[in-house]
PDB file of N, CA and C in Angstrom:
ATOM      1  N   UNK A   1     -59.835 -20.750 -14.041  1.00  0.00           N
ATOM      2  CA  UNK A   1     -59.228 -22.053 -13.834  1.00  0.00           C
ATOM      3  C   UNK A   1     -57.890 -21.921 -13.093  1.00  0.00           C
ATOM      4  N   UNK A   2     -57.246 -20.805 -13.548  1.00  0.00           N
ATOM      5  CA  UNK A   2     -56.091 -20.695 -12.870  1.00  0.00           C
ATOM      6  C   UNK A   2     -55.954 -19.856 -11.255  1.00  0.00           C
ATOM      7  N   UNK A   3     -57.075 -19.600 -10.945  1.00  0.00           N
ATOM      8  CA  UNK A   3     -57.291 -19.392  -9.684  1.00  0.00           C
ATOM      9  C   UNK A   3     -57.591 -20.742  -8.635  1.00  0.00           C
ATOM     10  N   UNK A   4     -58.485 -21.631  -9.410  1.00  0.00           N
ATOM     11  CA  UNK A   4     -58.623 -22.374  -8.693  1.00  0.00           C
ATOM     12  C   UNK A   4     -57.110 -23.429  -8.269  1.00  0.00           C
ATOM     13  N   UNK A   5     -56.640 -23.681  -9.618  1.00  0.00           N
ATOM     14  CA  UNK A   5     -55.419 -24.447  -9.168  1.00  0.00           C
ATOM     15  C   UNK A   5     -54.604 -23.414  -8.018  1.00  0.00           C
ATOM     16  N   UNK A   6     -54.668 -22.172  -8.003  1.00  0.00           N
ATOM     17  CA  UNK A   6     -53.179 -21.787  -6.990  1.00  0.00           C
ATOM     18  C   UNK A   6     -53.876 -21.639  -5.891  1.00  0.00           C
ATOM     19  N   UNK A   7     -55.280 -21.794  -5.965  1.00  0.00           N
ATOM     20  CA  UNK A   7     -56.272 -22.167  -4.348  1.00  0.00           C
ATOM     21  C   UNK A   7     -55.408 -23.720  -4.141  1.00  0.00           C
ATOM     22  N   UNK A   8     -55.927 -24.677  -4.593  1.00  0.00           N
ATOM     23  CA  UNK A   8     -55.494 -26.117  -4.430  1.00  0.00           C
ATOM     24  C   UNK A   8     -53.992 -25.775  -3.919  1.00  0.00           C
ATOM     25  N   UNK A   9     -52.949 -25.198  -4.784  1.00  0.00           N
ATOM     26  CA  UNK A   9     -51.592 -25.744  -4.669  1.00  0.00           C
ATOM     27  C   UNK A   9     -51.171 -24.877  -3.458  1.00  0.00           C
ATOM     28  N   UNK A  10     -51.566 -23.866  -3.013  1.00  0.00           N
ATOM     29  CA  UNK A  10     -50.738 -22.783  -2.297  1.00  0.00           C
ATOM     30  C   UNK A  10     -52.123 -23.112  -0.456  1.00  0.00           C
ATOM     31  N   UNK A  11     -53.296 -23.613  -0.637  1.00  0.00           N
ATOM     32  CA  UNK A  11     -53.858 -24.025   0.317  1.00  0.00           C
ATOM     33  C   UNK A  11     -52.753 -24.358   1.829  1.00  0.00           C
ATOM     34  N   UNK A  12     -52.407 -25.566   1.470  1.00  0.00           N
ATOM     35  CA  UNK A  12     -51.962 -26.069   2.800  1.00  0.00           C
ATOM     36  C   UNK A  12     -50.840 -24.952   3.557  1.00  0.00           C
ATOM     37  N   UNK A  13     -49.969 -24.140   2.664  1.00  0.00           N
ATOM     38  CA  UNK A  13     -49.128 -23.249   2.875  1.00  0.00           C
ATOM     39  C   UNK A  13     -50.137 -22.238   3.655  1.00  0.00           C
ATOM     40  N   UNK A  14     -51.371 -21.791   3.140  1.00  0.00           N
ATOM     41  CA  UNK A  14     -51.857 -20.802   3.598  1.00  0.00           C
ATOM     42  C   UNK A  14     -52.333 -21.510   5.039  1.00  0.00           C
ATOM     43  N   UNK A  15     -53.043 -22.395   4.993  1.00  0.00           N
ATOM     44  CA  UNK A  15     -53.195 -23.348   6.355  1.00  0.00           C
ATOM     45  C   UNK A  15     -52.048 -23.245   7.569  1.00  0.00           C
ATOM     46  N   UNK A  16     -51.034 -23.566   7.433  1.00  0.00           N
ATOM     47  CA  UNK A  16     -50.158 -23.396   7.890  1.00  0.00           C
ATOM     48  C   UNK A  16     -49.722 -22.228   8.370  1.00  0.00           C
ATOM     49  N   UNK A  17     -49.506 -20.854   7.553  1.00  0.00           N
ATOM     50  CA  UNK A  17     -49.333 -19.625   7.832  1.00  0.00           C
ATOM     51  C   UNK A  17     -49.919 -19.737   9.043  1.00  0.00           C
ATOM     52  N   UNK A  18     -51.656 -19.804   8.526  1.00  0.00           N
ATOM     53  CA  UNK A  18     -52.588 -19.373   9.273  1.00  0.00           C
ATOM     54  C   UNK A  18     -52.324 -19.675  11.291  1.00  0.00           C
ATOM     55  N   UNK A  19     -51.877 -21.157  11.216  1.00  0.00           N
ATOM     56  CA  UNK A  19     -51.664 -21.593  12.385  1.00  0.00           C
ATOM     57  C   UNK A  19     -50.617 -21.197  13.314  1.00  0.00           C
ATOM     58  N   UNK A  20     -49.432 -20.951  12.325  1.00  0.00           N
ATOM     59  CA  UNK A  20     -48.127 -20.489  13.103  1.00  0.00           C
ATOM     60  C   UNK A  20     -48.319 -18.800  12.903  1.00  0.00           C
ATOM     61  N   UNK A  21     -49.215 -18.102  12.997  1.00  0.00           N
ATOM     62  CA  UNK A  21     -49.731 -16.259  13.230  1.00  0.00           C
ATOM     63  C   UNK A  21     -50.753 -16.533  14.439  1.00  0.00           C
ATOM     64  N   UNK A  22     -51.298 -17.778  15.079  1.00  0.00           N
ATOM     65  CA  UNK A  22     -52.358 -17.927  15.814  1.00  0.00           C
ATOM     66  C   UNK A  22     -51.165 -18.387  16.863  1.00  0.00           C
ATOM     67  N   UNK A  23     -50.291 -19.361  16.507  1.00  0.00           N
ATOM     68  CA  UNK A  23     -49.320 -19.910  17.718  1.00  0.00           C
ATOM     69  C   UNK A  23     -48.429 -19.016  18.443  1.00  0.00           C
ATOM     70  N   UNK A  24     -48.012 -17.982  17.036  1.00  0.00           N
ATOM     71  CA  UNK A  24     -47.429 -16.565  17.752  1.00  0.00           C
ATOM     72  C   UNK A  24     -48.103 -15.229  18.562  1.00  0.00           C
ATOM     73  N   UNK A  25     -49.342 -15.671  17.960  1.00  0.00           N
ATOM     74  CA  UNK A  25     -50.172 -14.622  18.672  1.00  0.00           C
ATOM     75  C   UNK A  25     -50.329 -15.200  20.284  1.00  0.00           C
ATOM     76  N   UNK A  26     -50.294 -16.251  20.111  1.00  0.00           N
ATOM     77  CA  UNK A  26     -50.307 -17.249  21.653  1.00  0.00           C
ATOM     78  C   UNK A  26     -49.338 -16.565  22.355  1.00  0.00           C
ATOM     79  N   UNK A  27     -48.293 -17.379  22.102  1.00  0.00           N
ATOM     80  CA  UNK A  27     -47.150 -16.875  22.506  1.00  0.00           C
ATOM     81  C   UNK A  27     -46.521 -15.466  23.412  1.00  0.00           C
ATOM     82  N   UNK A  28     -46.942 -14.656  22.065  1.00  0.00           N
ATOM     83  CA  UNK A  28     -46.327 -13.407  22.540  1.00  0.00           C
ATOM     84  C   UNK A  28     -47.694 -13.145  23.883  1.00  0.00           C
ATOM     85  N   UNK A  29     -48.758 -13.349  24.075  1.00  0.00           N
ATOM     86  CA  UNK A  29     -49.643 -12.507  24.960  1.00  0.00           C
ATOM     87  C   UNK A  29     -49.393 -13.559  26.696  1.00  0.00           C
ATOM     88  N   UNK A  30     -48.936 -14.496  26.604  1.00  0.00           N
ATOM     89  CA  UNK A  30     -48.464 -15.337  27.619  1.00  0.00           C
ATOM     90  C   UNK A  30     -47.374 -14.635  27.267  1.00  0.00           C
ATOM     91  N   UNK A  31     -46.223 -14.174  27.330  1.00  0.00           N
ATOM     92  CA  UNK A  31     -45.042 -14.089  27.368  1.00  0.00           C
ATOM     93  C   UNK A  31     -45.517 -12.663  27.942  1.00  0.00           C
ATOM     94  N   UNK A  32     -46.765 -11.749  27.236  1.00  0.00           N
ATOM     95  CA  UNK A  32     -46.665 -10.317  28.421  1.00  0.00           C
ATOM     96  C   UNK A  32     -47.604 -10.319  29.185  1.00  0.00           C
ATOM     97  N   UNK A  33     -47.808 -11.401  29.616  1.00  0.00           N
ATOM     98  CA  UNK A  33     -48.779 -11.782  30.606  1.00  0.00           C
ATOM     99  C   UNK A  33     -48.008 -11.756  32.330  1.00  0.00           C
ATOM    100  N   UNK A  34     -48.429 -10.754  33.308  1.00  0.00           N
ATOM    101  CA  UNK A  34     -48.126 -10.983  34.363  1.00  0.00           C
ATOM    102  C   UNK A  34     -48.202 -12.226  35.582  1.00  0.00           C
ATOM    103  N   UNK A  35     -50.057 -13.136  35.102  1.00  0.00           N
ATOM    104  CA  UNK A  35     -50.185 -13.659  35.506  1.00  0.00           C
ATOM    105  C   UNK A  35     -49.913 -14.940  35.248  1.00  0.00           C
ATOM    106  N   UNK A  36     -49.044 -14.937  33.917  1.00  0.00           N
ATOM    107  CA  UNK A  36     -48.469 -16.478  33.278  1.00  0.00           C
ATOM    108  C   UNK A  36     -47.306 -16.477  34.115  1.00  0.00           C
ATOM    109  N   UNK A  37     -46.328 -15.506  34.377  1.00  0.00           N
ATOM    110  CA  UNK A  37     -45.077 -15.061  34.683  1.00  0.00           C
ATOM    111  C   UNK A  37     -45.176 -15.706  36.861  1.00  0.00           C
ATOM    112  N   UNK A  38     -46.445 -15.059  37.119  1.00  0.00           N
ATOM    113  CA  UNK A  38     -46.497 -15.852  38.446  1.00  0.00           C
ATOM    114  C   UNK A  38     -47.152 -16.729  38.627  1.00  0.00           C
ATOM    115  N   UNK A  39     -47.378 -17.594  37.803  1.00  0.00           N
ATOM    116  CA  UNK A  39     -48.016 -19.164  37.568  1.00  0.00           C
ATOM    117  C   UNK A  39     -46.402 -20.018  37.629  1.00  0.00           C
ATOM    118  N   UNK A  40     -46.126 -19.194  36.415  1.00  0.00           N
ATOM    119  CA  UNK A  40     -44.713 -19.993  36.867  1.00  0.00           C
ATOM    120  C   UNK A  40     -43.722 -20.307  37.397  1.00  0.00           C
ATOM    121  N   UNK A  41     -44.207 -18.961  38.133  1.00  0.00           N
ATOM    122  CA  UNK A  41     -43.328 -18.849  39.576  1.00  0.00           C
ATOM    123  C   UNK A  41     -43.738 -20.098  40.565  1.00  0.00           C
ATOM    124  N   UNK A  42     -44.854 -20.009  40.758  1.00  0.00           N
ATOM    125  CA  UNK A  42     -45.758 -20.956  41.366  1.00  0.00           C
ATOM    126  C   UNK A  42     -44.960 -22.160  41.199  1.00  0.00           C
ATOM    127  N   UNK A  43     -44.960 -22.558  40.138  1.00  0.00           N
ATOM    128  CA  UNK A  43     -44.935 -24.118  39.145  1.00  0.00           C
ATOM    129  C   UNK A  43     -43.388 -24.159  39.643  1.00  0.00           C
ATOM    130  N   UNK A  44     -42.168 -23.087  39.938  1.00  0.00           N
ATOM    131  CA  UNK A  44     -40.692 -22.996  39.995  1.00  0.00           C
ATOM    132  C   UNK A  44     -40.705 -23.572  41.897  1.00  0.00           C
ATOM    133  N   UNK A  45     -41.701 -23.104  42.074  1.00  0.00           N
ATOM    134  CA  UNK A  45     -41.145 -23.349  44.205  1.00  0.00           C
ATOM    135  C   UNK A  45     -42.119 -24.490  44.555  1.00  0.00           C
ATOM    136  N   UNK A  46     -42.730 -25.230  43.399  1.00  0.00           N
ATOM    137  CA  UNK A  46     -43.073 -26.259  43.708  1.00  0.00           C
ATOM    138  C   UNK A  46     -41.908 -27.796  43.386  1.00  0.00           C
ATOM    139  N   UNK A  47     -41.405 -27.136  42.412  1.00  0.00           N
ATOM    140  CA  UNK A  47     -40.826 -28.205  41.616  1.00  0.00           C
ATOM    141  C   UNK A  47     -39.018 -28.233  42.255  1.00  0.00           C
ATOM    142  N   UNK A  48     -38.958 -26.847  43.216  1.00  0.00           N
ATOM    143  CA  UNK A  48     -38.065 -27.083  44.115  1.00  0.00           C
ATOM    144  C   UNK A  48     -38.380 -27.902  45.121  1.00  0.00           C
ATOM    145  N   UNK A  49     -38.968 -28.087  45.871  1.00  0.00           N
ATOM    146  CA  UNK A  49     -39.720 -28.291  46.683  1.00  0.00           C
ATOM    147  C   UNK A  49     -39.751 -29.664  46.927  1.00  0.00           C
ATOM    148  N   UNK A  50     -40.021 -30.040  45.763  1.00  0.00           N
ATOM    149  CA  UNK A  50     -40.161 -31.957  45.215  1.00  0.00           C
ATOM    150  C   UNK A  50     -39.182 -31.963  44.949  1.00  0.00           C
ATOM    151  N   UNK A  51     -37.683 -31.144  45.151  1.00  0.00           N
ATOM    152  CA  UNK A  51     -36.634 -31.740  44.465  1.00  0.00           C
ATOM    153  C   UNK A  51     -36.485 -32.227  42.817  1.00  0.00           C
ATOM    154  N   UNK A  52     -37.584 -32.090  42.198  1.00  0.00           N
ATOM    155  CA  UNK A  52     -37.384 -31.861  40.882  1.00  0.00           C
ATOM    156  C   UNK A  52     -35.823 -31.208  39.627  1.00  0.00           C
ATOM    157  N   UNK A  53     -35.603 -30.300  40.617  1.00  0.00           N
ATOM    158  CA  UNK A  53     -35.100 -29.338  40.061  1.00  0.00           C
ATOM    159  C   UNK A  53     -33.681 -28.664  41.133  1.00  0.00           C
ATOM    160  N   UNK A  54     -32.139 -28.584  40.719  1.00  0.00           N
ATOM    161  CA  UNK A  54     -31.546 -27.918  42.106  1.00  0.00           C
ATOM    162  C   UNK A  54     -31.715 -26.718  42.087  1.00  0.00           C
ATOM    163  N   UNK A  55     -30.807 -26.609  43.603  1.00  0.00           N
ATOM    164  CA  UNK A  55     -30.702 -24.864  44.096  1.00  0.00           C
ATOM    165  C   UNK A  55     -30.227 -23.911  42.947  1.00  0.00           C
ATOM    166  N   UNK A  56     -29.274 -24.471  42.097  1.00  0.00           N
ATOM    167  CA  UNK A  56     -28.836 -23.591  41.182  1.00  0.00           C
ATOM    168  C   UNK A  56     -29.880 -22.911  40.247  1.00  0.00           C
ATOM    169  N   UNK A  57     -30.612 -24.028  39.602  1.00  0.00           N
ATOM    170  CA  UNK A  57     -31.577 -24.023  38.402  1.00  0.00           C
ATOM    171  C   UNK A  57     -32.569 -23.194  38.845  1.00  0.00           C
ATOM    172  N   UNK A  58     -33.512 -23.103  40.186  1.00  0.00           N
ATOM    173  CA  UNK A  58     -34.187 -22.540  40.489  1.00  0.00           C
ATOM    174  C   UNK A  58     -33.783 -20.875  40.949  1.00  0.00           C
ATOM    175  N   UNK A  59     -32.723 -20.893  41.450  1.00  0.00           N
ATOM    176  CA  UNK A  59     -32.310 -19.696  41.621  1.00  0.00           C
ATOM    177  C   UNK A  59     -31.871 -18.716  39.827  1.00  0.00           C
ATOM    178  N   UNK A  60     -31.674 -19.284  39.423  1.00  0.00           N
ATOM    179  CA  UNK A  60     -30.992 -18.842  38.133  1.00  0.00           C
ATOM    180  C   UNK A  60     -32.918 -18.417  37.083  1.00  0.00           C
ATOM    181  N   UNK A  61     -33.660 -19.316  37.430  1.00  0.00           N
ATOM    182  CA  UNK A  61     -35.076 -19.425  36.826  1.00  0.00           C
ATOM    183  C   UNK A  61     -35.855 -18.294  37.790  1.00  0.00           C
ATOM    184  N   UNK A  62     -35.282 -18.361  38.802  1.00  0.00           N
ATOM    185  CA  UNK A  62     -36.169 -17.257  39.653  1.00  0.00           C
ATOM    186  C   UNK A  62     -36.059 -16.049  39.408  1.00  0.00           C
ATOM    187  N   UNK A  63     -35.004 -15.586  39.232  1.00  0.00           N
ATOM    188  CA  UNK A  63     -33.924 -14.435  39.038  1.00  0.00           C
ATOM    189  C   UNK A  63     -34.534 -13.730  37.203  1.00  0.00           C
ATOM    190  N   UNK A  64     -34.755 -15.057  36.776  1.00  0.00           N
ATOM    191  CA  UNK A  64     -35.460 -14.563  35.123  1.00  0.00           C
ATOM    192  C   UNK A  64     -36.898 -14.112  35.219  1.00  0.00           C
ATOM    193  N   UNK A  65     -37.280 -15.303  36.375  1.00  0.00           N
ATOM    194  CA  UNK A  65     -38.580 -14.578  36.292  1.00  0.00           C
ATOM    195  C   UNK A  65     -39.496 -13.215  36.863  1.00  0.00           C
ATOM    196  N   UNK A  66     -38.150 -13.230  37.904  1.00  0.00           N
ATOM    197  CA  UNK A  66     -38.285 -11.785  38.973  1.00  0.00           C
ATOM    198  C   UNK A  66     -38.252 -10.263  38.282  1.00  0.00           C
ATOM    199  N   UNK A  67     -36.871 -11.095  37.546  1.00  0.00           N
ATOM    200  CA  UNK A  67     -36.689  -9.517  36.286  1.00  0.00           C
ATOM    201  C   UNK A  67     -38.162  -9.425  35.544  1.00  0.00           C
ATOM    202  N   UNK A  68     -38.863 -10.678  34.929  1.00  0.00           N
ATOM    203  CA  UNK A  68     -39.579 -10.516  33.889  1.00  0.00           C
ATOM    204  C   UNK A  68     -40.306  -9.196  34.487  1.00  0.00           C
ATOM    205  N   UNK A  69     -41.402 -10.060  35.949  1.00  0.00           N
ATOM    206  CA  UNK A  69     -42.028  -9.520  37.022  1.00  0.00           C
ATOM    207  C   UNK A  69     -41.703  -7.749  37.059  1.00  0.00           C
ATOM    208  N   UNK A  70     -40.846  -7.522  37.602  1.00  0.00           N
ATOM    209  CA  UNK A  70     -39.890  -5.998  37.714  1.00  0.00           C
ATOM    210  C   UNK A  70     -40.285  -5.450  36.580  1.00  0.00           C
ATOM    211  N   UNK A  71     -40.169  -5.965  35.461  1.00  0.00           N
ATOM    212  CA  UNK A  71     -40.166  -5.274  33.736  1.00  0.00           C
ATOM    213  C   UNK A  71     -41.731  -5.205  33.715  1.00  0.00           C
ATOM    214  N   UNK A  72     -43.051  -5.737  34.198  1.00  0.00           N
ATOM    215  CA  UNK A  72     -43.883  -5.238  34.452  1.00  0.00           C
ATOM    216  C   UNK A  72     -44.442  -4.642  34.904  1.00  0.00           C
ATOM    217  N   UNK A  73     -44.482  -4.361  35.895  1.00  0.00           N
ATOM    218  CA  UNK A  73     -44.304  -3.170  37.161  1.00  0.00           C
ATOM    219  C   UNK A  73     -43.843  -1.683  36.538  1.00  0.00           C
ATOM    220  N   UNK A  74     -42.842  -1.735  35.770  1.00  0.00           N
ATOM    221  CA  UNK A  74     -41.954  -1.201  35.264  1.00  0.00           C
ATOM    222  C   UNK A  74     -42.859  -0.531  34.334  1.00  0.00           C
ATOM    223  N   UNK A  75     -43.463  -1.090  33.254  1.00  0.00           N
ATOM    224  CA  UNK A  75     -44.368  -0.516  32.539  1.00  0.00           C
ATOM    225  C   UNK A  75     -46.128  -0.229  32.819  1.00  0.00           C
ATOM    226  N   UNK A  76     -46.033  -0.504  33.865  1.00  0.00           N
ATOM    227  CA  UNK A  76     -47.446  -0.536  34.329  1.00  0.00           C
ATOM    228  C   UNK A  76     -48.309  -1.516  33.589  1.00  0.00           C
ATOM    229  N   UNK A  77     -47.703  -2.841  33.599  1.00  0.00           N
ATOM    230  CA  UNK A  77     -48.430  -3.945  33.238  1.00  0.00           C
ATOM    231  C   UNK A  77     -49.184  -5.012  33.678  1.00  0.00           C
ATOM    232  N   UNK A  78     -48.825  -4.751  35.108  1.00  0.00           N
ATOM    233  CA  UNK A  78     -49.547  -5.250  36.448  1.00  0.00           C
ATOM    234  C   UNK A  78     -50.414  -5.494  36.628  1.00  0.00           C
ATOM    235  N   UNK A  79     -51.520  -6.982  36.644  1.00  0.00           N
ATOM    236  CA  UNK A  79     -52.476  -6.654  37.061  1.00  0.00           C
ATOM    237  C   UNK A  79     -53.086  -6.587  38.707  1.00  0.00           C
TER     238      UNK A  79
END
């Protein structure tokens, strides 16, 4: 009986866990992803482009993403 209640009470917590270990697992594999890194490069000289965004912001965003870029290369993460 007392299994079942700390199923019921501790459930949604475990639910939850469950989702934010799936959102981080997201996360981190786009974050060492080469080809997320020049998508968004992509998505950065478009949105200059349209004026979206100034010279500063894009240069300062480019510069993060160039390093990211470099830091792959770097480890032979390249695809």
């Amino acid at each position: 009986m007392a299994f079942i209640l700390d199923d019921l009470l501790l459930g949604p917590l475990n639910g939850l866990m469950f989702i934010g270990k799936k959102v981080l697992n997201m996360a981190r594999q786009e974050h060492h992803n080469p080809d997320g890194v020049r998508q968004e490069l992509r998505e950065l000289y478009m949105k200059v482009e349209r004026g979206e965004i100034s010279d500063e912001e894009f240069e300062k965003k480019e510069a993060e993403l160039v390093e990211k870029m470099e830091a792959f290369e770097e480890n032979g993460s390249n695809k």
